[in-house]
N, C-alpha and C. Protein backbone atom coordinates (compact mmCIF):
# COMPACT_ATOMS: atom_id res chain seq x y z
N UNK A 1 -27.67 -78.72 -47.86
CA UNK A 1 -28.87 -78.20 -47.26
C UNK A 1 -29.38 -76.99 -48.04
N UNK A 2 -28.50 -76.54 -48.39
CA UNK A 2 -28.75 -74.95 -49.63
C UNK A 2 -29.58 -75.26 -50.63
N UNK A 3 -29.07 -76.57 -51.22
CA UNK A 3 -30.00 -76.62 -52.64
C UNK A 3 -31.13 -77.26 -52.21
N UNK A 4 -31.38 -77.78 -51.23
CA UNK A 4 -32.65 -78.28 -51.00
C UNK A 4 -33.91 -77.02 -50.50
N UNK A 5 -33.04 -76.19 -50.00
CA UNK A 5 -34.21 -75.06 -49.27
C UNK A 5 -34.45 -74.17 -51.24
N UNK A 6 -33.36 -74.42 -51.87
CA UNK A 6 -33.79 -73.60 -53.25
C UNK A 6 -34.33 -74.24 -54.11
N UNK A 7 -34.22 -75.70 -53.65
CA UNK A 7 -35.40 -76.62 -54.42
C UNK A 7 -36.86 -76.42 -54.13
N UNK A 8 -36.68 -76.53 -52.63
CA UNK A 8 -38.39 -75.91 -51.98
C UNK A 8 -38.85 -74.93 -52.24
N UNK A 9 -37.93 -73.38 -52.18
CA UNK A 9 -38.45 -72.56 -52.89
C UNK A 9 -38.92 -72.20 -54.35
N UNK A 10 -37.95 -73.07 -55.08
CA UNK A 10 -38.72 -73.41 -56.70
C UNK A 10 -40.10 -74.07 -56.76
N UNK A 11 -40.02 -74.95 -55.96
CA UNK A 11 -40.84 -75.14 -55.75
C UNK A 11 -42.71 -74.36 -55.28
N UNK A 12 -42.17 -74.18 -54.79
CA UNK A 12 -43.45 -73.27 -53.74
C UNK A 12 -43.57 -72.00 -54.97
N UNK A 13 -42.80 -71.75 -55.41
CA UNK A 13 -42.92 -70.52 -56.92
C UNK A 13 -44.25 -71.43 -57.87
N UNK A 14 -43.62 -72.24 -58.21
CA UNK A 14 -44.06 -72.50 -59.38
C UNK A 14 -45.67 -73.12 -59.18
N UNK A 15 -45.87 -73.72 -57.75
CA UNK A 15 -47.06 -74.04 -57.49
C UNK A 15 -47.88 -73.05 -57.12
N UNK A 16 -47.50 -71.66 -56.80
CA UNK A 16 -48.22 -70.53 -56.57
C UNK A 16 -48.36 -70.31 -58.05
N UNK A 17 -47.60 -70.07 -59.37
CA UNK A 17 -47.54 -70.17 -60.58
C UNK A 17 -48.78 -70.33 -60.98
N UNK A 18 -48.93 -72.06 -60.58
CA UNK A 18 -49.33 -72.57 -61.59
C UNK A 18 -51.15 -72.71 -60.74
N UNK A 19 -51.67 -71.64 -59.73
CA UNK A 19 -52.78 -71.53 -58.67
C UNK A 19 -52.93 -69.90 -59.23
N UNK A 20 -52.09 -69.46 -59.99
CA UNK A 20 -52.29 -67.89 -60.46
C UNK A 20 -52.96 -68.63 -62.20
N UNK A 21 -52.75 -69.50 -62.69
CA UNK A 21 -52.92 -69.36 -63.72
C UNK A 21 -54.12 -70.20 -63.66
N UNK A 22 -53.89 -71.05 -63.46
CA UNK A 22 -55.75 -71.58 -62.94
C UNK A 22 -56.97 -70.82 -63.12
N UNK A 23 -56.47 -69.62 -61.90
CA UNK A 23 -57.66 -69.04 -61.25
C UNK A 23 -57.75 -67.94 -62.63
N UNK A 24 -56.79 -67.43 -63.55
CA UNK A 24 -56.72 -66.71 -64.54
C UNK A 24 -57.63 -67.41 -65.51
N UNK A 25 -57.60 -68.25 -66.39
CA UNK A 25 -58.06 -69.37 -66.69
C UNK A 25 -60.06 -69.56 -66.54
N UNK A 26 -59.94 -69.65 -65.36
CA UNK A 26 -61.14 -69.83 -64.39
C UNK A 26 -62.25 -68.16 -64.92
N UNK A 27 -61.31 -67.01 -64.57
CA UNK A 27 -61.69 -65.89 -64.85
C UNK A 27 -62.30 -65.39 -66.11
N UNK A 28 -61.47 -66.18 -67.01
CA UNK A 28 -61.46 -66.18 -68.72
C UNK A 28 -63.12 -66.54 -68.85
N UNK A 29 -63.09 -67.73 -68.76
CA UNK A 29 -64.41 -69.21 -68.72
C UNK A 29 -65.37 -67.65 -68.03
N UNK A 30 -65.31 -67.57 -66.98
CA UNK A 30 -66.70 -67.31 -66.39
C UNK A 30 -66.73 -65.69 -67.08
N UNK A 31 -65.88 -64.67 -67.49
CA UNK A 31 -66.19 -63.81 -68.20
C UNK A 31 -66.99 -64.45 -69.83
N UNK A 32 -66.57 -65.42 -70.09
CA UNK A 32 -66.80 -65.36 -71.54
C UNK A 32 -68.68 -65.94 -70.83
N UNK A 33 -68.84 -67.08 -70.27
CA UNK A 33 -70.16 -66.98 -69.93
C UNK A 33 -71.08 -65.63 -69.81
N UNK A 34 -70.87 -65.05 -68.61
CA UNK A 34 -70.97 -63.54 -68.51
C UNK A 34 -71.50 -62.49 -70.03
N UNK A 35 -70.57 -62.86 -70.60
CA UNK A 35 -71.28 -62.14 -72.00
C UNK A 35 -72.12 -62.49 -72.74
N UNK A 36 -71.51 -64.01 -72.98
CA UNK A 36 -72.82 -64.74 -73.76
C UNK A 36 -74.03 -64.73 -73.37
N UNK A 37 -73.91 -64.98 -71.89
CA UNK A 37 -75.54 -64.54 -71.13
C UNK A 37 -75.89 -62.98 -71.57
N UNK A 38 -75.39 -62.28 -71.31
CA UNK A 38 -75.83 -61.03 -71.59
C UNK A 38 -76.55 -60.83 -72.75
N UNK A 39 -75.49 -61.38 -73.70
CA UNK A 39 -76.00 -61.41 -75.37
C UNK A 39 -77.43 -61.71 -75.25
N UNK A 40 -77.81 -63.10 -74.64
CA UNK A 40 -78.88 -63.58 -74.85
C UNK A 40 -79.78 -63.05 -73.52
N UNK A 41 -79.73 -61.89 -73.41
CA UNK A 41 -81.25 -61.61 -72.63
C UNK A 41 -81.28 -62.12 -71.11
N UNK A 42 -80.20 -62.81 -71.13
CA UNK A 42 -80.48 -64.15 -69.65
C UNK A 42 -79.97 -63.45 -68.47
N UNK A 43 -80.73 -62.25 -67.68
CA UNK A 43 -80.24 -61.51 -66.66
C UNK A 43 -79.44 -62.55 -65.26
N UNK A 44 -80.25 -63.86 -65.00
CA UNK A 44 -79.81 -64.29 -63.62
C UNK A 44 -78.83 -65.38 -64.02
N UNK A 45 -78.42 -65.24 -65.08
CA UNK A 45 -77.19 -66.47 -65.39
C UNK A 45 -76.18 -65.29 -65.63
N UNK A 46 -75.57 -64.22 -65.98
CA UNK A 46 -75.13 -62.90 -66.32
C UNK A 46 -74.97 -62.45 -65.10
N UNK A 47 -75.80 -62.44 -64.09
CA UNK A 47 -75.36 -61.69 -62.57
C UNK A 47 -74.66 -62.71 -62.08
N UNK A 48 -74.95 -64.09 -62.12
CA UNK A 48 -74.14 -65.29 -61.42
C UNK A 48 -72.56 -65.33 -61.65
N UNK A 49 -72.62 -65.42 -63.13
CA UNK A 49 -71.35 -65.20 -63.77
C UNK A 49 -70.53 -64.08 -63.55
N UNK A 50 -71.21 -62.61 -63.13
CA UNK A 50 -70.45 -61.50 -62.99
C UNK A 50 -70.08 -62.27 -61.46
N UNK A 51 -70.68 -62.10 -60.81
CA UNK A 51 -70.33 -62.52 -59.03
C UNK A 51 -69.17 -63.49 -59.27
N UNK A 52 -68.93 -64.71 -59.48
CA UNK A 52 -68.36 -65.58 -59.81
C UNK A 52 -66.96 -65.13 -59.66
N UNK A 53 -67.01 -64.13 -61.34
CA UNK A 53 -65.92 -63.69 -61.74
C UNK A 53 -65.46 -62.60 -60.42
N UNK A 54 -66.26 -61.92 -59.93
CA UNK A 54 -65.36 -61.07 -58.57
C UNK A 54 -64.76 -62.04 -57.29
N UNK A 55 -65.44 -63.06 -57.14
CA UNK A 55 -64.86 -63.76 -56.91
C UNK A 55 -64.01 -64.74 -56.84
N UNK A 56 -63.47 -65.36 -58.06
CA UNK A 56 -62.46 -65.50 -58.43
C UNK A 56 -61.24 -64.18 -58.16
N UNK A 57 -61.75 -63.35 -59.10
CA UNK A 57 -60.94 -62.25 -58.82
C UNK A 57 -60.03 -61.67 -57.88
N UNK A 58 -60.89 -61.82 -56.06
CA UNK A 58 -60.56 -61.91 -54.92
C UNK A 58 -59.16 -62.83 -54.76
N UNK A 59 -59.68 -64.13 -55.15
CA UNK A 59 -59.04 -65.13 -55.15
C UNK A 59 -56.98 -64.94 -55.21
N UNK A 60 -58.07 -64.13 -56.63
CA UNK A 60 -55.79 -63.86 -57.64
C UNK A 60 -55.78 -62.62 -56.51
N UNK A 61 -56.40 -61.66 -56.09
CA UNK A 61 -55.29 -60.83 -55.89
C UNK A 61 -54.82 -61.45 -54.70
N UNK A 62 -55.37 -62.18 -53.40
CA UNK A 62 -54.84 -62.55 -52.35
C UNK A 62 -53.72 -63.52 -52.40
């Protein structure tokens, strides 16, 4: 019964893991949008992308 509750808990690690790196990932993408818009002048694709990214953001720290 031991190794099964430390199987579940490996478990449950690595799928929180791998929902941290996603959303990291996710963060990357919509920062790099974020700039490129900026670069180019494009104010309401640049605010979308900033929002986005705080939201994501939310996401990882919870």
């Amino acid at each position: 019964m031991e190794k099964w509750f430390a199987k579940r808990r490996k478990t449950k690690i690595l799928d929180i893991a791998n929902r941290q790196m996603t959303l990291a990932i996710d963060t990357v993408t919509d920062l790099k949008k974020a700039i490129t818009a900026a670069s180019k002048g494009k104010v309401n694709e640049t605010k979308s992308s900033v929002e986005r990214l705080f939201v994501v953001e939310r996401e990882i720290d919870d």
